[in-house]
Protein backbone atom coordinates (compact mmCIF):
# COMPACT_ATOMS: atom_id res chain seq x y z
CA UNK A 1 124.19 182.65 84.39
CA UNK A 2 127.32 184.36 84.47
CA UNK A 3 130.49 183.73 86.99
CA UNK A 4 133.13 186.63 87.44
CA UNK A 5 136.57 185.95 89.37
CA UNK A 6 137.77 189.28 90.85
CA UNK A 7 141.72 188.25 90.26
CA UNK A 8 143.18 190.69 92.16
CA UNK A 9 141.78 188.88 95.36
CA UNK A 10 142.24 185.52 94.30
CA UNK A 11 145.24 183.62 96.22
CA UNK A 12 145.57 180.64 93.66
CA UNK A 13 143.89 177.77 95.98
CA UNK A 14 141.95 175.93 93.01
CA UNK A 15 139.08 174.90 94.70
CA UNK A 16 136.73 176.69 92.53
CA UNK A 17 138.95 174.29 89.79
CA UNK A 18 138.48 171.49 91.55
CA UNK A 19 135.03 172.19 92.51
CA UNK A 20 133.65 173.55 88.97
CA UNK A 21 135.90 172.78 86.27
CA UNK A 22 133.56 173.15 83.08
CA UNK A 23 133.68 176.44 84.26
CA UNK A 24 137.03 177.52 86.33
CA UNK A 25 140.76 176.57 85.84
CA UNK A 26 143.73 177.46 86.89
CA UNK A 27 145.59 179.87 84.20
CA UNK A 28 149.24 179.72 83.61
CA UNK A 29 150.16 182.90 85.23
CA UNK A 30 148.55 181.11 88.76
CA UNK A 31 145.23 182.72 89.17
CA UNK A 32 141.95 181.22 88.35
CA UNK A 33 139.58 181.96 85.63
CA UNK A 34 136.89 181.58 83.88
CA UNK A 35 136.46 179.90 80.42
CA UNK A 36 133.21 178.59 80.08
CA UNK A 37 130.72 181.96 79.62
CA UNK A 38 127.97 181.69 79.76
CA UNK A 39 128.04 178.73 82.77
CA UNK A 40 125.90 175.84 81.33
CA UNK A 41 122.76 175.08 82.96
CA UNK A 42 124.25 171.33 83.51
CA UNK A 43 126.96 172.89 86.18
CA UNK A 44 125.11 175.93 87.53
CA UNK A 45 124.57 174.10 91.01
CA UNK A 46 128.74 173.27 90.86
CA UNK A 47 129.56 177.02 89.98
CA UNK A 48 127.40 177.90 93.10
CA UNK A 49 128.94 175.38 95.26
CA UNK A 50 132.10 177.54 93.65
CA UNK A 51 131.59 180.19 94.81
CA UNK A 52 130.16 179.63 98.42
CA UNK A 53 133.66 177.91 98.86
CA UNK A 54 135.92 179.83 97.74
CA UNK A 55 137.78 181.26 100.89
CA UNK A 56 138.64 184.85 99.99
CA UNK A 57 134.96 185.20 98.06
CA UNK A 58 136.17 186.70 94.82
CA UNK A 59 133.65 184.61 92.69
CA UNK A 60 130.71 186.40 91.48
CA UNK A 61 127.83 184.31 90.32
CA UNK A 62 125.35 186.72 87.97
């Protein structure tokens, strides 16, 4: 399983961070990201969650 974040859309909320963070954070220029490719099988339910939460729905889950 792979996540995406299309950054361009992000607005810098952190609740994909706060949801999922094995697999999202918050980088220092503001915009979340992912660092944890592929997403372990241990947090694919959390990256999910991630994504069905995040309010502008710029997370991709592949």
């Amino acid at each position: 399983m792979k996540a995406i974040i299309d950054r361009e859309g992000c607005i810098s909320c952190g609740l994909c961070a706060s949801i999922c963070p094995q697999v999202f954070r918050m980088a220092d220029y503001g915009f979340a990201e992912v660092y944890m490719d592929p997403v372990p099988e241990s947090v694919e339910d959390a990256a999910v969650e991630a994504r069905d939460n995040c309010p502008v729905s710029v997370i991709t889950i592949e």
